[in-house]
C-alpha atoms as a PDB file:
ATOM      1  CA  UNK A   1    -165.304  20.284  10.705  1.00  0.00           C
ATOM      2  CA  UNK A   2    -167.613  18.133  12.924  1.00  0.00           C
ATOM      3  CA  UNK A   3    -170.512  20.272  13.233  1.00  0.00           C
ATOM      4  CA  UNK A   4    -170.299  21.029   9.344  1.00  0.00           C
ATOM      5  CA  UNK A   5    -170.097  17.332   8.387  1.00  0.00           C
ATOM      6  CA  UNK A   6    -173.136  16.755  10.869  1.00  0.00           C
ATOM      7  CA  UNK A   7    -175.172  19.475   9.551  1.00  0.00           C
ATOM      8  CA  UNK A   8    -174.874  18.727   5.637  1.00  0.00           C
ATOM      9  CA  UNK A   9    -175.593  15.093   6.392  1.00  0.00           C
ATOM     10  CA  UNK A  10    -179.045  16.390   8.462  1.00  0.00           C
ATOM     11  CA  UNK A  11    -179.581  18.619   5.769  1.00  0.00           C
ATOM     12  CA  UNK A  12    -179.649  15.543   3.394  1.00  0.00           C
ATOM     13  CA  UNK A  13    -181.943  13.622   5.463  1.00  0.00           C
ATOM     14  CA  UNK A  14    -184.644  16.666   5.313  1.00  0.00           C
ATOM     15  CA  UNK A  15    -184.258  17.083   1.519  1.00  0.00           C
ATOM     16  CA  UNK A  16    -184.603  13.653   1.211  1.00  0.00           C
ATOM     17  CA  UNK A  17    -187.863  12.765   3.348  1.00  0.00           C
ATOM     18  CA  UNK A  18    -190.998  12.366   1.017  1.00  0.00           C
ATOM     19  CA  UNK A  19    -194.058  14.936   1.891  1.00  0.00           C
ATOM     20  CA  UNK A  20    -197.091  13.705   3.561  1.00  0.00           C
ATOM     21  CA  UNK A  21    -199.023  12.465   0.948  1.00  0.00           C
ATOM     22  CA  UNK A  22    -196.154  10.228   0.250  1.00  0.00           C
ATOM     23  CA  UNK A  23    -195.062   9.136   3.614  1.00  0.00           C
ATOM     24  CA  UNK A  24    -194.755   4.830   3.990  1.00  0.00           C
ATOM     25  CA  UNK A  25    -198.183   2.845   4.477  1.00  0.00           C
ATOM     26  CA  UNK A  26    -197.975  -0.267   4.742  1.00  0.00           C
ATOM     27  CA  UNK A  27    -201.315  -2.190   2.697  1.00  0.00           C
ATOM     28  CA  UNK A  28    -204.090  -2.802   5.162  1.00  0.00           C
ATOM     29  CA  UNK A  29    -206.929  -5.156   5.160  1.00  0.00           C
ATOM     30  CA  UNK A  30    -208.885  -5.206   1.608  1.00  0.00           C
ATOM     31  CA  UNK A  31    -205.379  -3.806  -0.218  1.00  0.00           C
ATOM     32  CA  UNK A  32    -203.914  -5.472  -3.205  1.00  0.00           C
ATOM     33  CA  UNK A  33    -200.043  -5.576  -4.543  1.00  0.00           C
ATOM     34  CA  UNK A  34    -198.413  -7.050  -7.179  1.00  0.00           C
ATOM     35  CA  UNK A  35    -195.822  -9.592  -7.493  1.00  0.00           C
ATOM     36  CA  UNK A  36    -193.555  -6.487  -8.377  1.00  0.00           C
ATOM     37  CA  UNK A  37    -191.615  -5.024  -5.404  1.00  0.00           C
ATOM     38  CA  UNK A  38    -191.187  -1.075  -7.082  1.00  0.00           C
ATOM     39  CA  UNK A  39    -194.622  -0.512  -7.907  1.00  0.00           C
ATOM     40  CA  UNK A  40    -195.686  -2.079  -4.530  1.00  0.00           C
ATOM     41  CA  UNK A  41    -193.245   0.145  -2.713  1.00  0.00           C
ATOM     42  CA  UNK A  42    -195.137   3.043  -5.840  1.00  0.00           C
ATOM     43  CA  UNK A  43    -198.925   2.070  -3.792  1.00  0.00           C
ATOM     44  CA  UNK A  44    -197.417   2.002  -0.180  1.00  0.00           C
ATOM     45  CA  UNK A  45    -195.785   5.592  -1.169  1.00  0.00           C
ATOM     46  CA  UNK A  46    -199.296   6.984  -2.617  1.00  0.00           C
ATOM     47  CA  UNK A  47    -197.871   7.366  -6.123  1.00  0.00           C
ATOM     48  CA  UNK A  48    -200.173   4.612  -6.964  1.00  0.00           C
ATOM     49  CA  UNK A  49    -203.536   4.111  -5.717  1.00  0.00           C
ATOM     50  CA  UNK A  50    -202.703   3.299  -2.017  1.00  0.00           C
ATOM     51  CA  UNK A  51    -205.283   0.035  -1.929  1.00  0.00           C
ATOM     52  CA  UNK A  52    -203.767  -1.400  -5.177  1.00  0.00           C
ATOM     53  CA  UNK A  53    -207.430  -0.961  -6.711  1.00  0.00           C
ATOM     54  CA  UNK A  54    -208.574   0.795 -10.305  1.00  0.00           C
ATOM     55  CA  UNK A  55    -204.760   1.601 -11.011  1.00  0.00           C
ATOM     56  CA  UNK A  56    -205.389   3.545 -14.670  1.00  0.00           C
ATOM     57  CA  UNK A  57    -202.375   4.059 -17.647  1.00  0.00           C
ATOM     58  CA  UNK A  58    -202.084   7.632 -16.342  1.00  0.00           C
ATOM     59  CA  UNK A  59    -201.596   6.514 -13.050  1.00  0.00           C
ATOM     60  CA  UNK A  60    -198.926   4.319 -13.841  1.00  0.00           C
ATOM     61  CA  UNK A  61    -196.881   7.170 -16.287  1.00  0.00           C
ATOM     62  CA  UNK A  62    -197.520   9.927 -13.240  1.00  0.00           C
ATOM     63  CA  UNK A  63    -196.509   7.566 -11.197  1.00  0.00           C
ATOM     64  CA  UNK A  64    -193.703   5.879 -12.279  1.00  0.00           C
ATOM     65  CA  UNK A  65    -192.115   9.124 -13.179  1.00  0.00           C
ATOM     66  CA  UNK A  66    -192.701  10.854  -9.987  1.00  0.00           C
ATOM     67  CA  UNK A  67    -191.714   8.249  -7.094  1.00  0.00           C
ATOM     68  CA  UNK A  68    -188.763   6.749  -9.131  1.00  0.00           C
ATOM     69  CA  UNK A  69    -188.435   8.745 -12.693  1.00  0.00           C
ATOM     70  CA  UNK A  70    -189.071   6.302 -14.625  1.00  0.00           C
ATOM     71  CA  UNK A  71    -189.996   7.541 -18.346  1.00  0.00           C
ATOM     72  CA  UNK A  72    -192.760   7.376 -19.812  1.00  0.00           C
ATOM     73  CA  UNK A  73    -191.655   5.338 -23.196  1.00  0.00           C
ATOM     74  CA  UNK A  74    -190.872   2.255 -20.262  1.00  0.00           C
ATOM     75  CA  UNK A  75    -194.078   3.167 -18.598  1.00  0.00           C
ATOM     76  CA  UNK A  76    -196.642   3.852 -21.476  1.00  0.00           C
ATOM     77  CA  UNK A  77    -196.422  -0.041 -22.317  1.00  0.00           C
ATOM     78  CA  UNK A  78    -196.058  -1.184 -18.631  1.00  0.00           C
ATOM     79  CA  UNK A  79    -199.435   0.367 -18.372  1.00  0.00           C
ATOM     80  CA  UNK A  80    -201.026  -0.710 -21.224  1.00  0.00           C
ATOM     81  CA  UNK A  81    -199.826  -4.087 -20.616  1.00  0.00           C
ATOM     82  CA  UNK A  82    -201.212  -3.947 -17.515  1.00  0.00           C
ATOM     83  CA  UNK A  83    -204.589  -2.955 -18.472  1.00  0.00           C
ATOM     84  CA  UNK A  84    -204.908  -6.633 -19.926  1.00  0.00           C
ATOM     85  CA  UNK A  85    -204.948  -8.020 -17.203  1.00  0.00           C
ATOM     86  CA  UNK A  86    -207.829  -6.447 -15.838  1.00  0.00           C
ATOM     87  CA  UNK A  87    -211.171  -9.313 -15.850  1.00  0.00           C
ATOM     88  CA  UNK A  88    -212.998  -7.001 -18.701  1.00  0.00           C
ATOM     89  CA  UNK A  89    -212.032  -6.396 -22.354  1.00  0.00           C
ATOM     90  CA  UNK A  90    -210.727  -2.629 -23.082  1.00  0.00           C
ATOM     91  CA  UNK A  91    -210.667  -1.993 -18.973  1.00  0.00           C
ATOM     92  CA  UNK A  92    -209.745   1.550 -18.225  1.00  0.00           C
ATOM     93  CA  UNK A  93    -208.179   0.423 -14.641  1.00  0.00           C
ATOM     94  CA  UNK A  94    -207.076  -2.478 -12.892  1.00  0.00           C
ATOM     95  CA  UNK A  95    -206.405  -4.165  -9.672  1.00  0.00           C
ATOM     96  CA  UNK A  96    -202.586  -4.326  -8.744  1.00  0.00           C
ATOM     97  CA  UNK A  97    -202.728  -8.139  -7.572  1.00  0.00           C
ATOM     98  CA  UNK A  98    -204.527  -8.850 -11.601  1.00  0.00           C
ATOM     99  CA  UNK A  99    -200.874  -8.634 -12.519  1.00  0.00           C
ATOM    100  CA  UNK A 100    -199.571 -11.587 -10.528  1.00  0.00           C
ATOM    101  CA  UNK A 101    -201.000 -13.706 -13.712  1.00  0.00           C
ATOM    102  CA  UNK A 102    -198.379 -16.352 -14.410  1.00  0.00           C
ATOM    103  CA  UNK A 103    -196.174 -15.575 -17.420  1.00  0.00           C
ATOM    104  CA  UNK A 104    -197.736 -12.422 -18.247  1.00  0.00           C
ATOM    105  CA  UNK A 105    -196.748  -8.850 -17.726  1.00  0.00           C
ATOM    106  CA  UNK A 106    -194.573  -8.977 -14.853  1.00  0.00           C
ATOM    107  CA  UNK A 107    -194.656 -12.809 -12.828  1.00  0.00           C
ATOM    108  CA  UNK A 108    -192.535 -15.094 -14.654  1.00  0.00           C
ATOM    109  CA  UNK A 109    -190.219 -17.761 -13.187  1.00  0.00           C
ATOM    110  CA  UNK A 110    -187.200 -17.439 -11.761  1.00  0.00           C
ATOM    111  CA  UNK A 111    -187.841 -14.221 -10.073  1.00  0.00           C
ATOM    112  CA  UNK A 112    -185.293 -12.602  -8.066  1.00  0.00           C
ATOM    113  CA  UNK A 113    -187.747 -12.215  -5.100  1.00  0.00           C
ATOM    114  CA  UNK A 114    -190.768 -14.019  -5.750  1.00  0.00           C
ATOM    115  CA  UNK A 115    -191.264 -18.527  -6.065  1.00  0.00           C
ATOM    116  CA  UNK A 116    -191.736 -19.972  -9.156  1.00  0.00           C
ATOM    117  CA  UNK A 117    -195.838 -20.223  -9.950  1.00  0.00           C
ATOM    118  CA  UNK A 118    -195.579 -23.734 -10.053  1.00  0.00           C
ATOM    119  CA  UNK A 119    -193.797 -24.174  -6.677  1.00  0.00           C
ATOM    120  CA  UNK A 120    -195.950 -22.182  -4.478  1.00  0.00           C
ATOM    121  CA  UNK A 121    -196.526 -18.196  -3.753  1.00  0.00           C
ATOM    122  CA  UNK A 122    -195.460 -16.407  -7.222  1.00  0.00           C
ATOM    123  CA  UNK A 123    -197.135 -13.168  -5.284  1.00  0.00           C
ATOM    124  CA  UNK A 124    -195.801 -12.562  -2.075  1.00  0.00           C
ATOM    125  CA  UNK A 125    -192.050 -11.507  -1.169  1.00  0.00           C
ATOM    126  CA  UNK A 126    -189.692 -14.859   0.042  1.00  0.00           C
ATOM    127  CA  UNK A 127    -186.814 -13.485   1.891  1.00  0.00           C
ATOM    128  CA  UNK A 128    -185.428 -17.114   1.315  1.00  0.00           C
ATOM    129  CA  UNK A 129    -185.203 -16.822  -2.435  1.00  0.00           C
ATOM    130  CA  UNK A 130    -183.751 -12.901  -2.239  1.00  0.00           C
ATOM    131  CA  UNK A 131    -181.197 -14.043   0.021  1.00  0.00           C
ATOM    132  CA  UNK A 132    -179.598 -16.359  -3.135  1.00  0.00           C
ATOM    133  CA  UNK A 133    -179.346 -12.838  -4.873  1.00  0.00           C
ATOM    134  CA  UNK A 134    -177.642 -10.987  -1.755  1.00  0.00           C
ATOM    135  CA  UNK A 135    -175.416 -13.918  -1.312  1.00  0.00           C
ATOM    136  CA  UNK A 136    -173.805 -12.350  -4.606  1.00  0.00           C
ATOM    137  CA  UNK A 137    -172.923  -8.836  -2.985  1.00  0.00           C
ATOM    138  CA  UNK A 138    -171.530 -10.685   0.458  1.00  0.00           C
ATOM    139  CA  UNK A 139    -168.814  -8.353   1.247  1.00  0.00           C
ATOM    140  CA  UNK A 140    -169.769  -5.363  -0.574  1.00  0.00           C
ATOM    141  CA  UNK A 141    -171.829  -2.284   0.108  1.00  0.00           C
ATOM    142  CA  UNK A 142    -172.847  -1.734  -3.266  1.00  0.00           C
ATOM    143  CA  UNK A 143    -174.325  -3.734  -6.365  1.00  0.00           C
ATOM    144  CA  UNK A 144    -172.134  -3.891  -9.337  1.00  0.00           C
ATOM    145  CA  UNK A 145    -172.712  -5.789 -13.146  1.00  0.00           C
ATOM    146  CA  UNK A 146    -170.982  -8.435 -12.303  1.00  0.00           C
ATOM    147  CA  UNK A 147    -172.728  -9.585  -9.073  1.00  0.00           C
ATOM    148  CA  UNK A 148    -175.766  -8.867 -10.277  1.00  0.00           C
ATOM    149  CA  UNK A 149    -175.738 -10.643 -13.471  1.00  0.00           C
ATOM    150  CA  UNK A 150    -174.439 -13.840 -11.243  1.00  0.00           C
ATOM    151  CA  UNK A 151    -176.864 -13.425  -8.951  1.00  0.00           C
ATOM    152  CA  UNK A 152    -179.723 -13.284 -11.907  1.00  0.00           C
ATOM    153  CA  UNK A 153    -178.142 -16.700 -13.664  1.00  0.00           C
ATOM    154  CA  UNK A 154    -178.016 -18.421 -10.369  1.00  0.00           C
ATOM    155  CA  UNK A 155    -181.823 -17.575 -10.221  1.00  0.00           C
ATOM    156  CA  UNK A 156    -182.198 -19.249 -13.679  1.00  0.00           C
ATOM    157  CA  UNK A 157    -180.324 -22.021 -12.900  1.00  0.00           C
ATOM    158  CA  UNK A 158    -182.194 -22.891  -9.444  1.00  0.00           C
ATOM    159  CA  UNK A 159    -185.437 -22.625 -11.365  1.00  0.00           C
ATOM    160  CA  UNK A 160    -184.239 -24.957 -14.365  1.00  0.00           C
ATOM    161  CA  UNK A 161    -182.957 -27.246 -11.627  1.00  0.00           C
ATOM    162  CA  UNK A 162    -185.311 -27.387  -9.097  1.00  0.00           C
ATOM    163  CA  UNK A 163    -189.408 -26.765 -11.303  1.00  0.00           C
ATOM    164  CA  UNK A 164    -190.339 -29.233 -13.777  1.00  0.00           C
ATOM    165  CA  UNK A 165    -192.554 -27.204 -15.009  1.00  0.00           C
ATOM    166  CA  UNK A 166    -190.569 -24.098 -15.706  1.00  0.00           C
ATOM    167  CA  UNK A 167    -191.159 -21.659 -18.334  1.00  0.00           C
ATOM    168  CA  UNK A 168    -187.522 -19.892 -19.597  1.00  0.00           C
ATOM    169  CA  UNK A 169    -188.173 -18.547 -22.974  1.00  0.00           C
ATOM    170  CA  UNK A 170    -187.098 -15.371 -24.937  1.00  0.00           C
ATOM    171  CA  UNK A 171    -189.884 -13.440 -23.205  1.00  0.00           C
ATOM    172  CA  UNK A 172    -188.737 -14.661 -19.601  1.00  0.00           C
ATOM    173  CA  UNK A 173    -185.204 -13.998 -20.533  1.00  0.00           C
ATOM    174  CA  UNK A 174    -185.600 -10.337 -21.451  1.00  0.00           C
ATOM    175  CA  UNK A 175    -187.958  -9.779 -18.256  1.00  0.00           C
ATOM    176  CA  UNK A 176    -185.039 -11.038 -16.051  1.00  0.00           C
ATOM    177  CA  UNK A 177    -182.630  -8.905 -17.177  1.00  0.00           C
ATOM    178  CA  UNK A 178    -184.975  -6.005 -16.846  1.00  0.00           C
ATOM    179  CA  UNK A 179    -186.052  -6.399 -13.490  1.00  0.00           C
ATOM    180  CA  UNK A 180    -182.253  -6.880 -12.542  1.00  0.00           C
ATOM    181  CA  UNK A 181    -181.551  -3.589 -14.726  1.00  0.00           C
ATOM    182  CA  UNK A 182    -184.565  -1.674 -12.698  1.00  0.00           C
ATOM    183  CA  UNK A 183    -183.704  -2.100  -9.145  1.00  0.00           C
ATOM    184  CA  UNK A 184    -180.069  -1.017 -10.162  1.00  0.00           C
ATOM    185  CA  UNK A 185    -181.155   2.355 -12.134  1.00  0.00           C
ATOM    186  CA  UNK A 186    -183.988   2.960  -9.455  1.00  0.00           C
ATOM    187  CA  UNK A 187    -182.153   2.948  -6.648  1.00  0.00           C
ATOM    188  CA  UNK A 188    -178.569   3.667  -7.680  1.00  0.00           C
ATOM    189  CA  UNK A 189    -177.205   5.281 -10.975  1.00  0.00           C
ATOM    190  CA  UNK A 190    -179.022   4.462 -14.440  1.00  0.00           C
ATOM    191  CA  UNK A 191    -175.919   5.107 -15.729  1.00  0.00           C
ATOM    192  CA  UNK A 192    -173.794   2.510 -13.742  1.00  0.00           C
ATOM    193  CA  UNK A 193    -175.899   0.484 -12.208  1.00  0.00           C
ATOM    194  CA  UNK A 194    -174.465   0.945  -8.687  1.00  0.00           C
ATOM    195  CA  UNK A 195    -176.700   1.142  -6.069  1.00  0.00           C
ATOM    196  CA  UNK A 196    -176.382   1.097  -2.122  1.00  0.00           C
ATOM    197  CA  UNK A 197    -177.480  -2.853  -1.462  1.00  0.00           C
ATOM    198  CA  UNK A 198    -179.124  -1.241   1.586  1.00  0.00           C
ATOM    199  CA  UNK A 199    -181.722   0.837  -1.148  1.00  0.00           C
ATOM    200  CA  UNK A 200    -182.340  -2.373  -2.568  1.00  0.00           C
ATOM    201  CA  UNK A 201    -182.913  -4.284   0.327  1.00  0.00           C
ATOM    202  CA  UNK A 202    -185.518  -1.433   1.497  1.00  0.00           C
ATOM    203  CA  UNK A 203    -187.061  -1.511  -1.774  1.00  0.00           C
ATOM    204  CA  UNK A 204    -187.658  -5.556  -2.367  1.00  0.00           C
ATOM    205  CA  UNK A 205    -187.388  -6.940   0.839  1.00  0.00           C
ATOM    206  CA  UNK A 206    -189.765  -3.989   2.305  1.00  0.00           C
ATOM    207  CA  UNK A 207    -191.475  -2.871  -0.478  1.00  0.00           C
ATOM    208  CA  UNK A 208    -190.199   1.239   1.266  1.00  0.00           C
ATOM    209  CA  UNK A 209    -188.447   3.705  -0.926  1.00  0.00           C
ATOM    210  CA  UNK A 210    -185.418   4.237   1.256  1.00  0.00           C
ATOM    211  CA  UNK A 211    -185.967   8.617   2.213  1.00  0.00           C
ATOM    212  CA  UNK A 212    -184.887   7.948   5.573  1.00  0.00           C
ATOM    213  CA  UNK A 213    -181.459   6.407   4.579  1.00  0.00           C
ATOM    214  CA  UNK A 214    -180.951   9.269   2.259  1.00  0.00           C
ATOM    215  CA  UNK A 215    -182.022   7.734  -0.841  1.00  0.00           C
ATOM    216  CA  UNK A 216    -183.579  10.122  -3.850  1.00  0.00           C
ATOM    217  CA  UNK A 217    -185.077   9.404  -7.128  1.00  0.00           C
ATOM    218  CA  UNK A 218    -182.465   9.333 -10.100  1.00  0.00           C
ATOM    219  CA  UNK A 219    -181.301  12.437 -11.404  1.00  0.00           C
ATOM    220  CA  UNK A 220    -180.995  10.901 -14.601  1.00  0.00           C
ATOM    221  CA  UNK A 221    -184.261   9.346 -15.965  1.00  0.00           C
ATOM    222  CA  UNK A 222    -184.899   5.464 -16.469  1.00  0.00           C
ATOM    223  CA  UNK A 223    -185.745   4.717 -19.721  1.00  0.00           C
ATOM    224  CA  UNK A 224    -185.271   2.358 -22.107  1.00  0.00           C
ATOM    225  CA  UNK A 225    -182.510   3.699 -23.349  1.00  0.00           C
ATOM    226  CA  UNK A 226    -180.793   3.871 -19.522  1.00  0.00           C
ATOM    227  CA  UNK A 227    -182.036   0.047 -18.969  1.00  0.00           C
ATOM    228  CA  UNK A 228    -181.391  -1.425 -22.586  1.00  0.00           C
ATOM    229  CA  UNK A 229    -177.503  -0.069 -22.005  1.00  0.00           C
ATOM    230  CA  UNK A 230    -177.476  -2.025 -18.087  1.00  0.00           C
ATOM    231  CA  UNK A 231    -179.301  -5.154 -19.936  1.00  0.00           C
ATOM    232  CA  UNK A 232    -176.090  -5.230 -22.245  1.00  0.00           C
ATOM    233  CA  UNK A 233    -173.990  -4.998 -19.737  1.00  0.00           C
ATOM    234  CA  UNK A 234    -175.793  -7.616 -17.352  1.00  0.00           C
ATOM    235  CA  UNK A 235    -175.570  -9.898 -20.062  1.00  0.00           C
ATOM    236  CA  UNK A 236    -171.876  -9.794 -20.870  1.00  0.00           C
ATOM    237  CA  UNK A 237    -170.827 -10.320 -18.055  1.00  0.00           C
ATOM    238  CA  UNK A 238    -172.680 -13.566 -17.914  1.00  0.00           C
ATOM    239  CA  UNK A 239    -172.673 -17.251 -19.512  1.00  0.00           C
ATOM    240  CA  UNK A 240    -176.527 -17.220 -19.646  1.00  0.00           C
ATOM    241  CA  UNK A 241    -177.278 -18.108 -23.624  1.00  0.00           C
ATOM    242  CA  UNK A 242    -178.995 -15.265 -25.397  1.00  0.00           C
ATOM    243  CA  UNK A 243    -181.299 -16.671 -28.553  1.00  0.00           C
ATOM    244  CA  UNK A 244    -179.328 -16.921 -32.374  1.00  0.00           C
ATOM    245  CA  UNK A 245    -180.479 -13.322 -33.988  1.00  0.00           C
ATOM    246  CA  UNK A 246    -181.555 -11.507 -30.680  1.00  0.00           C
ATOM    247  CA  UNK A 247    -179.778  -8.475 -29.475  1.00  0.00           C
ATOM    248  CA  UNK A 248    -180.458  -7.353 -25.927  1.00  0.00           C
ATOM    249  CA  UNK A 249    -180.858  -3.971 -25.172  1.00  0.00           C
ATOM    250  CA  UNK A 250    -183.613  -1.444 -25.730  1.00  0.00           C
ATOM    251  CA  UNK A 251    -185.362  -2.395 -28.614  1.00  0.00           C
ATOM    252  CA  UNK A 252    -186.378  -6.474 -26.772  1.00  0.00           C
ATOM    253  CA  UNK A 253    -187.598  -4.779 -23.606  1.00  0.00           C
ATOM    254  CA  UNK A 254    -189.939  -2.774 -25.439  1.00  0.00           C
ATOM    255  CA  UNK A 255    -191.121  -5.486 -27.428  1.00  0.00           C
ATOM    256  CA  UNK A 256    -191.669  -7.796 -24.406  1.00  0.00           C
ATOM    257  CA  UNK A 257    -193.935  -5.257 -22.522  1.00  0.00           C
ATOM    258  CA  UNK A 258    -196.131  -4.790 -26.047  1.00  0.00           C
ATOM    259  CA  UNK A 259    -196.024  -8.202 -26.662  1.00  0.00           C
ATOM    260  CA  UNK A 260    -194.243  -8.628 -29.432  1.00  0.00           C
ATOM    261  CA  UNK A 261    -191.569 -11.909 -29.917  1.00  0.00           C
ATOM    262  CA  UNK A 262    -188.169  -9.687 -30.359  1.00  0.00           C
ATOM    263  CA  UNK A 263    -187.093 -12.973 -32.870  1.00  0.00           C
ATOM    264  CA  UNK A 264    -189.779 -12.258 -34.975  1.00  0.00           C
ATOM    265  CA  UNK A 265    -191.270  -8.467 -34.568  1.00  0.00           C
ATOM    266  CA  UNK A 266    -195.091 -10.842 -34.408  1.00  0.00           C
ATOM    267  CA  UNK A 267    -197.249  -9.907 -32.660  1.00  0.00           C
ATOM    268  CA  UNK A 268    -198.039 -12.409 -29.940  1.00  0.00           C
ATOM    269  CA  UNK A 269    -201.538 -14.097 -29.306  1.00  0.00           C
ATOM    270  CA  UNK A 270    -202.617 -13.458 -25.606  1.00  0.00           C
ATOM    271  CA  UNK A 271    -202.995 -17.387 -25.128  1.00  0.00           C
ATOM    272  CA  UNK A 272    -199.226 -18.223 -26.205  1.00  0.00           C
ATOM    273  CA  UNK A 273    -198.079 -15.327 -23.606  1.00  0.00           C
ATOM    274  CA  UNK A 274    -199.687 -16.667 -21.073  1.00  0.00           C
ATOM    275  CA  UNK A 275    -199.101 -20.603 -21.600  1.00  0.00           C
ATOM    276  CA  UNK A 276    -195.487 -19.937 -21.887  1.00  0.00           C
ATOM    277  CA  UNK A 277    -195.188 -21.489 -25.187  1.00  0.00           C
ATOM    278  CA  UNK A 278    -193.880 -17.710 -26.902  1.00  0.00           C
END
């Protein structure tokens, strides 16, 4: 019974391990990232441009969907979104560090991993800041909805305390759900949200999709469909107070990454996005 338990769990390790041209790099000199941990962990896999550089919409779709399955009506507008940040008007590409823009497509205060932009490094990983999230799963080998939403308001609540200058509007509030919701689905079940907290400590505090401890991409895909169900979840199971008329779920993720206001179904003015003040 040993030698068979032994030999499935090798066998899982070997299925598991990515193929070359997806093996772990860390960035070198001259690379770029992004103040987001899974499509770091997408560059230092080679599903993105390895150096971070000239990162184009189909580049995001193929890879999003291949290193983590995510689909492509999530990643269409996490591209295109993306593509605004880029220094020149209707730029086919852009550089992966372009996106650490405060308040924009993906930095925003109160991140789980990342400082507030007004307090200091809104770019770079702060194990300091993640450890307030894994204080939440102390004791437990695997993330659930209510730990994680907890962990998420506590987040909220140290930036409201603690930045005088902190932005928490509908926009902020729907992109801290969803990054909650993503490392979940990614590196767990889209369906439940559970995860091994050792995946997600691989994935944010290393920026490594976790082959060597057995980890595979999702057999069911993450969507917005998958994420906008976890969102719903996330948020009641928390006190964290959601705007009069706004339903979380599907629909106000996919208006945040097109930037639209999910109150109004406007269209939001680049300026207003960025300022905070929408």
């Amino acid at each position: 019974m040993l030698w068979f338990t032994a030999i499935a769990l090798f066998v899982a390790r070997v299925v598991a391990q990515p193929t070359d041209n997806h093996a772990f790099q860390a960035p070198g000199p001259g690379d770029v990232r992004s103040p987001c941990p899974g499509l770091n962990a997408l560059a230092n896999h080679g599903f993105l441009p390895r150096n971070g550089k000239g990162v184009t919409l189909q580049n995001f779709i193929t890879g999003l969907k291949e290193g983590i399955n995510v689909g492509i009506d999530f990643a269409l507008p996490v591209g295109q979104m993306a593509l605004q940040s880029a220094p020149l008007p209707l730029a086919l590409s852009v550089d992966l560090d372009r996106l650490a823009e405060h308040n924009y497509l993906l930095e925003h205060d109160a991140s789980l991993s990342r400082q507030d932009f007004y307090l200091g490094d809104d770019l770079h990983f702060n194990q300091s800041i993640f450890d307030q999230v894994l204080a939440y799963y102390k004791g437990t080998d695997t993330t659930n909805i209510q730990a994680a939403s907890d962990a998420r308001w506590a987040r909220v609540k140290d930036s409201l305390t603690t930045n005088p200058k902190v932005v928490y509007g509908v926009r902020q509030l729907v992109l801290s759900y969803g990054e909650t919701a993503l490392y979940m689905a990614v590196m767990g079940d889209p369906l439940t949200g559970k995860a091994p907290i050792s995946f997600v400590k691989s994935l944010i505090e290393k920026e490594r999709l976790p082959y060597e401890q057995g980890w595979t991409k999702p057999a069911v895909e993450v969507n917005l469909v998958t994420l906008g169900a976890l969102i719903a979840q996330l948020q009641l199971a928390n006190p964290d107070a959601v705007p009069e008329g706004l339903t979380l779920g599907a629909g106000t993720l996919k208006d945040v990454y097109n930037l639209i206001d999910p109150l109004t179904g406007q269209a939001l003015n680049l300026t207003c996005a960025v300022l905070g003040l929408c």
